[in-house]
Protein backbone atom coordinates (compact mmCIF):
# COMPACT_ATOMS: atom_id res chain seq x y z
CA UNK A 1 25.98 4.71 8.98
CA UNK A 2 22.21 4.28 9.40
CA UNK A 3 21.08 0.80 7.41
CA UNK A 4 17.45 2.20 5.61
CA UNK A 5 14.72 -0.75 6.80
CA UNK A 6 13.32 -2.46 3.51
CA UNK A 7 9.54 -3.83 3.44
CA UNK A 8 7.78 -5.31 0.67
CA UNK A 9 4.04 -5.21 -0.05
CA UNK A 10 2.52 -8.33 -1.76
CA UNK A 11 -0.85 -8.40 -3.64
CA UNK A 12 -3.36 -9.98 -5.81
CA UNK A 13 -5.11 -9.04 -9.09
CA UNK A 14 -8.29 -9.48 -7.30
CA UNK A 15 -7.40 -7.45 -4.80
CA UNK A 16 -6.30 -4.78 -7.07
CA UNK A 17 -9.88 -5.26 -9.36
CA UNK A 18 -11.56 -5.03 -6.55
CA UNK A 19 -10.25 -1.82 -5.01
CA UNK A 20 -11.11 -0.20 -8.60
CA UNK A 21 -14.63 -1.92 -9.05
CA UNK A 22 -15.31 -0.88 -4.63
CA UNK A 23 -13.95 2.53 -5.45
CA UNK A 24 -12.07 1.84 -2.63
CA UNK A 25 -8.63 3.49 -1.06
CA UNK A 26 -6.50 2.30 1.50
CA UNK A 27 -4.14 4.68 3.97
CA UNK A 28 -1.85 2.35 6.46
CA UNK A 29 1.59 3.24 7.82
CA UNK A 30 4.24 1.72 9.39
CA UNK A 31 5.90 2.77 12.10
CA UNK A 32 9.23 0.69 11.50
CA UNK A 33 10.30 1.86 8.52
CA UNK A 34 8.44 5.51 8.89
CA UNK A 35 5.97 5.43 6.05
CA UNK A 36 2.83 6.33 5.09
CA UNK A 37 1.39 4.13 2.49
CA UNK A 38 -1.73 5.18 0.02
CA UNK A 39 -3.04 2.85 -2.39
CA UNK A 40 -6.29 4.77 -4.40
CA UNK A 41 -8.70 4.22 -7.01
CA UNK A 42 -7.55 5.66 -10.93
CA UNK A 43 -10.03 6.58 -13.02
C-alpha cells in the first residue's frame, strides 16, 4: 500500500492582507508530494 506524503502550509494574516492589498498570486509546487500549489487574489 502506497502511504500518501502529508505537508502543511503555515501563514500569517499579514501575509494574507498583503497578497490582497499587492494584488499578488503565488504558483509553487512540490515535487515530494506531487502538487501544484496556487494561492490568488479574491475580489
Amino acid at each position: 500500500m502506497s502511504k500518501t506524503a502529508q505537508f502543511e502550509i503555515l501563514g500569517s494574516q499579514q501575509f494574507i492582507q498583503w497578497l490582497n492589498i499587492e494584488k499578488v498570486s503565488l504558483v509553487f509546487t512540490t515535487y515530494q508530494s506531487n502538487r501544484l500549489i496556487l494561492t490568488r487574489h479574491l475580489k
